[in-house]
Protein backbone atom coordinates (compact mmCIF):
# COMPACT_ATOMS: atom_id res chain seq x y z
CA UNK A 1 15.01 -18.99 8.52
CA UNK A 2 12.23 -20.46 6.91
CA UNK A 3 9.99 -19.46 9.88
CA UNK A 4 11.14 -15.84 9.71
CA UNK A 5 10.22 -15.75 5.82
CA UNK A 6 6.84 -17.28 6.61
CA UNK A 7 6.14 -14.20 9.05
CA UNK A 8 6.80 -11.92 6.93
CA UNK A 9 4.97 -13.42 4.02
CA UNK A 10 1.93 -13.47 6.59
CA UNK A 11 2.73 -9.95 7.60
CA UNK A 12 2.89 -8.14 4.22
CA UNK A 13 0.28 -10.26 3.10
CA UNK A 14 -1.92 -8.94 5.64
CA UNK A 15 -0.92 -5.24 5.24
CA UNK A 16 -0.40 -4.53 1.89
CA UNK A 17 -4.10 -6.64 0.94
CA UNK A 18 -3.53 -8.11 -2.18
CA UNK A 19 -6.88 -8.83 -3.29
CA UNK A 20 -8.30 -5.51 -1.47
CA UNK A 21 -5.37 -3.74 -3.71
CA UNK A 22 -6.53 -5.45 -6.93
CA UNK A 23 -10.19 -4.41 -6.65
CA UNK A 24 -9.24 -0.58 -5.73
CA UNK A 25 -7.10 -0.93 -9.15
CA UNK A 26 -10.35 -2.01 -10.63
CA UNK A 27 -12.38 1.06 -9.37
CA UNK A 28 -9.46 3.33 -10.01
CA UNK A 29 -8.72 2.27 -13.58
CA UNK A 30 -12.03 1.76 -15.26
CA UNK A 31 -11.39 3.61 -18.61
CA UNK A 32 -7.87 2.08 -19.35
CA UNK A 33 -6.97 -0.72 -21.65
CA UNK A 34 -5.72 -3.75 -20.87
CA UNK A 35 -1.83 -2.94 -21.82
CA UNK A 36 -2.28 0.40 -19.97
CA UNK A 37 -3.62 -1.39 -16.95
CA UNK A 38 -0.50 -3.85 -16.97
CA UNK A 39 1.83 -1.26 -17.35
CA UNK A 40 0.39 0.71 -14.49
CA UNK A 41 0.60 -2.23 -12.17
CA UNK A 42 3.97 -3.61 -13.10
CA UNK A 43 5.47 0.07 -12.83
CA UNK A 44 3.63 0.28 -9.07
CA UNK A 45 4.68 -2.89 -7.72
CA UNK A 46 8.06 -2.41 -8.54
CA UNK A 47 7.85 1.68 -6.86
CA UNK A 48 6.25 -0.31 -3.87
CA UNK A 49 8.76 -2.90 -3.88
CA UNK A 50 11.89 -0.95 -4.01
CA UNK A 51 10.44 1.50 -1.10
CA UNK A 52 9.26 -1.57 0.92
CA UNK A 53 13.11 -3.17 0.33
CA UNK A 54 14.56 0.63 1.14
CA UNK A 55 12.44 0.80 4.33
CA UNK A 56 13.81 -3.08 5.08
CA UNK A 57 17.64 -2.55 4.71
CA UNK A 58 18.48 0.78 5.75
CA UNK A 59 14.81 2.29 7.45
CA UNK A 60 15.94 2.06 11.03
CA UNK A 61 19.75 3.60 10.90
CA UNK A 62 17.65 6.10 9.05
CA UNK A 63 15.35 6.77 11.59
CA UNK A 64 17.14 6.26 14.42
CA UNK A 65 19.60 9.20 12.59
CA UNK A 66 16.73 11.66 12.13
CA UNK A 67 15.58 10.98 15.87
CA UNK A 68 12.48 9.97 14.65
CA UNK A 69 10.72 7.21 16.62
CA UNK A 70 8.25 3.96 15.11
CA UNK A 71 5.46 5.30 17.10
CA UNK A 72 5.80 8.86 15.23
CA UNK A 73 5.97 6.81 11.57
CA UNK A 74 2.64 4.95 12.77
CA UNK A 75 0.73 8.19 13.99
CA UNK A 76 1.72 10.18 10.98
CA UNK A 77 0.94 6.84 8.64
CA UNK A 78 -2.43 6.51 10.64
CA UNK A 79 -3.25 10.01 9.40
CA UNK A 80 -2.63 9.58 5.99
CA UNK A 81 -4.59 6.70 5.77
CA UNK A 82 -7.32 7.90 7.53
CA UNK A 83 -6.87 11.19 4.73
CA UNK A 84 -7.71 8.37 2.47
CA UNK A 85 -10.39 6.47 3.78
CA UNK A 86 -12.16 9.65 4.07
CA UNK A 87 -11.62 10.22 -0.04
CA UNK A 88 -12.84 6.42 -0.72
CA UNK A 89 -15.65 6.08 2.28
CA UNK A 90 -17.18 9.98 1.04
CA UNK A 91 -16.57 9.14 -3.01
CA UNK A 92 -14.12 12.58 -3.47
CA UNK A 93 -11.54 10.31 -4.97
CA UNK A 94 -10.83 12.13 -7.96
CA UNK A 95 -12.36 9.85 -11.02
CA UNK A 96 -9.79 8.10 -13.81
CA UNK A 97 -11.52 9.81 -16.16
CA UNK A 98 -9.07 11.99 -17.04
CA UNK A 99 -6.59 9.52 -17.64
CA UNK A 100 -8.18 9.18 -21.13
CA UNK A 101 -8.70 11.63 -24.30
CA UNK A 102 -9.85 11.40 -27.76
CA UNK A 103 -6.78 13.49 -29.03
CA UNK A 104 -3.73 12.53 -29.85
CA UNK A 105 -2.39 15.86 -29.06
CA UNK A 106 -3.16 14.94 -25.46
CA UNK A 107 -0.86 11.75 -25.54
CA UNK A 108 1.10 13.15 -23.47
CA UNK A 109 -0.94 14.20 -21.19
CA UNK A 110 -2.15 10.89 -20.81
CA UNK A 111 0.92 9.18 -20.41
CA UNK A 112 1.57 11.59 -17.50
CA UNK A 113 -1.64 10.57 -15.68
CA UNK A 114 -0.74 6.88 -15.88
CA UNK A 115 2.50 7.68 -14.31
CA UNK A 116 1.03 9.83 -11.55
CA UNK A 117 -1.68 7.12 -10.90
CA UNK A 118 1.13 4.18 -10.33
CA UNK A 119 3.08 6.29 -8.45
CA UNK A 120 0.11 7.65 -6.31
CA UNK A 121 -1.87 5.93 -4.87
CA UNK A 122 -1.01 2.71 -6.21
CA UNK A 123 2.41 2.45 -5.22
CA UNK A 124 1.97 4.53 -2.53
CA UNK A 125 0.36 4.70 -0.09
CA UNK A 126 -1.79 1.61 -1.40
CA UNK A 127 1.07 -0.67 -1.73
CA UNK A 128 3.79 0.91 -0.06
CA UNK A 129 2.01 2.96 2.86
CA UNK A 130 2.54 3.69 6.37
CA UNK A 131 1.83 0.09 7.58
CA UNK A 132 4.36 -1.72 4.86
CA UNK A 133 7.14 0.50 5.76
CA UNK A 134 6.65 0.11 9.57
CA UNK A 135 6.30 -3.91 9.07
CA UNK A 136 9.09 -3.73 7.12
CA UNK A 137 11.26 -1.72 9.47
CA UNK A 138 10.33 -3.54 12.30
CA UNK A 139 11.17 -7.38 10.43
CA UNK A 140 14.57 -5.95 9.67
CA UNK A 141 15.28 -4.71 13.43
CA UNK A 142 14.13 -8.46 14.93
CA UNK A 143 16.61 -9.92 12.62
CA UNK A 144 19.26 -8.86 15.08
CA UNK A 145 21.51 -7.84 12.40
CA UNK A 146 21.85 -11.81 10.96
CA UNK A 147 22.34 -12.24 7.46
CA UNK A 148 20.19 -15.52 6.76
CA UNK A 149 17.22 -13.68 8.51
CA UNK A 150 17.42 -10.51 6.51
CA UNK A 151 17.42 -12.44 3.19
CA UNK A 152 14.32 -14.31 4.43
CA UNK A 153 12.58 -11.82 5.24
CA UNK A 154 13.06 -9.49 1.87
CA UNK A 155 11.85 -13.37 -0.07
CA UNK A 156 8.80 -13.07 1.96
CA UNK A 157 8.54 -9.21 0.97
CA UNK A 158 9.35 -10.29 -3.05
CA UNK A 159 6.90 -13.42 -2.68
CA UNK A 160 3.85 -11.11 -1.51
CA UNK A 161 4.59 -8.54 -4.32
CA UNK A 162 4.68 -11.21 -7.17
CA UNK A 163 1.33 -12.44 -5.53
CA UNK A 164 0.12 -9.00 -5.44
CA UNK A 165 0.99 -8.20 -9.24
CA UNK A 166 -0.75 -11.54 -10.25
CA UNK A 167 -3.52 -10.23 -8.36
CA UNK A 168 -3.41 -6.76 -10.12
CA UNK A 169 -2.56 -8.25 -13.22
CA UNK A 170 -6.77 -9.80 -12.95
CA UNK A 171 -8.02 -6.57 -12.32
CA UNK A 172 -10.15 -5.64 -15.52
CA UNK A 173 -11.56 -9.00 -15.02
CA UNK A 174 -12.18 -8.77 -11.43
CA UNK A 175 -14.31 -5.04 -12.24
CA UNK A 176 -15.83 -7.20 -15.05
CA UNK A 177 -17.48 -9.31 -12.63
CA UNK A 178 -18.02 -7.42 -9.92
CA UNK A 179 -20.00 -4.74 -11.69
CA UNK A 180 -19.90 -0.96 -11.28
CA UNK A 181 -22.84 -1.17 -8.48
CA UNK A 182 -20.57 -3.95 -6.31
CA UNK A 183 -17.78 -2.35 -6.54
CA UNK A 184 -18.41 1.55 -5.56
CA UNK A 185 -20.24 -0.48 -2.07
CA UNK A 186 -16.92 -2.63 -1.98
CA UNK A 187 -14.49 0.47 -2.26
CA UNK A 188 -16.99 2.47 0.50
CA UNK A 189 -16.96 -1.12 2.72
CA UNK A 190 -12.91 -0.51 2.41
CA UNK A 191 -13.01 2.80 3.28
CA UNK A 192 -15.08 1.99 6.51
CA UNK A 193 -12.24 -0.63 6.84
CA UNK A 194 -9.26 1.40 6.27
CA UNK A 195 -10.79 4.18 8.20
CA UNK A 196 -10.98 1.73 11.01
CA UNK A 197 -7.52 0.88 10.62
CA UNK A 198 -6.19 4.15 10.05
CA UNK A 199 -7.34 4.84 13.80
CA UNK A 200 -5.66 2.36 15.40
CA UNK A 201 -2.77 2.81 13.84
CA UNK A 202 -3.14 6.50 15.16
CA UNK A 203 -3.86 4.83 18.66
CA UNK A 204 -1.02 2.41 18.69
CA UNK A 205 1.13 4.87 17.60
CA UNK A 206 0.14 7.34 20.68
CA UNK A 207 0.46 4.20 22.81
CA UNK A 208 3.55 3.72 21.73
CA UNK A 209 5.30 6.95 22.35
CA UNK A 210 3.96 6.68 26.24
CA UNK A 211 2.73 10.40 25.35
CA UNK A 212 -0.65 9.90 28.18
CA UNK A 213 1.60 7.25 30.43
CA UNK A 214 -1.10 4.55 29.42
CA UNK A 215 -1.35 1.90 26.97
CA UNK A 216 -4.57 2.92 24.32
CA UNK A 217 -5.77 -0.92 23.56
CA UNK A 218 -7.94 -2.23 20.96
């Protein structure tokens, strides 16, 4: 049990990217307080959380319902994160900008961006993307249906989001140190990263689904 939880720990850990996740917050989230910025993040962690769970508990019945396969989830996730990467890698990300406004009759307005912004792309498909809800699919399925297991594996899944909101929670200071120069190269070096990683997950996935009769490897 403990063994299971430690894998997933490891495995969310390594997908979801805490600390990668906390300095994109920084870069996407420049012009907002520090309440605002907590808000945002607590409100996207717990969207992530509860897809990531969702995904965990009921994602393969689900699947397996629709007749959709893990190899299609990972080519279609690869995709969308290689959508992305393109946006961070090419700077088109659309700037925060507009997530502030000197009049109050735009209030609401505002409150509506910082909505939109922890729902996408903070919760998803930064938190909660393609690569969270395949892990988690796939650590529910090896639990062979055993209760102990499952519950191990979603505290694994709650330990890396409360380490993730800790994380996000730092952001404003992590964009104070890291400057406005360090951290458009760091968001272009993640771009080249997730860009990287959106491809393989497009090539696993076409592995996977035994579409050419060959395995595609690394």
């Amino acid at each position: 049990m403990i063994e299971t939880a430690l894998t997933a720990f490891a495995t969310f850990f390594a997908v979801i990217g805490p600390v990668d996740s906390a300095v994109l917050v920084a870069s996407l989230t420049p012009n907002l307080s520090r309440a605002e910025r907590r808000r945002v993040s607590v409100k996207a962690v717990a969207i992530a959380t509860v897809i990531i769970l969702l995904f965990t508990l009921v994602g393969e019945p689900i699947l397996r319902r629709l007749g959709v396969t893990l190899a299609a989830l990972q080519t279609a996730g690869g995709i969308i994160l290689f959508i992305i990467a393109l946006d961070m890698t090419l700077s088109r990300r659309a700037t925060p900008t507009l997530l502030t406004t000197k009049e109050s009759a735009e209030a609401e307005t505002k409150a509506d961006g910082h909505a939109d912004l922890a729902v996408f792309p903070l919760a998803t498909p930064l938190l909660a993307g393609p690569g969270a809800m395949t892990g988690a699919i796939v650590l529910a399925a090896n639990t062979k249906g055993d209760p102990a297991l499952l519950v191990a594996v979603v505290a694994g899944i709650l330990a890396v989001m409360l380490v993730t909101l800790a994380l996000l929670m730092l952001a404003q200071e992590i964009h104070r140190i890291i400057g406005v120069t360090a951290r458009k190269v760091i968001v272009r070096v993640f771009g080249v990263l997730l860009a990287a990683l959106a491809v393989q997950t497009i090539f696993d996935g076409l592995a996977d689904s035994a579409l050419f009769g060959h395995a595609v490897t690394p």
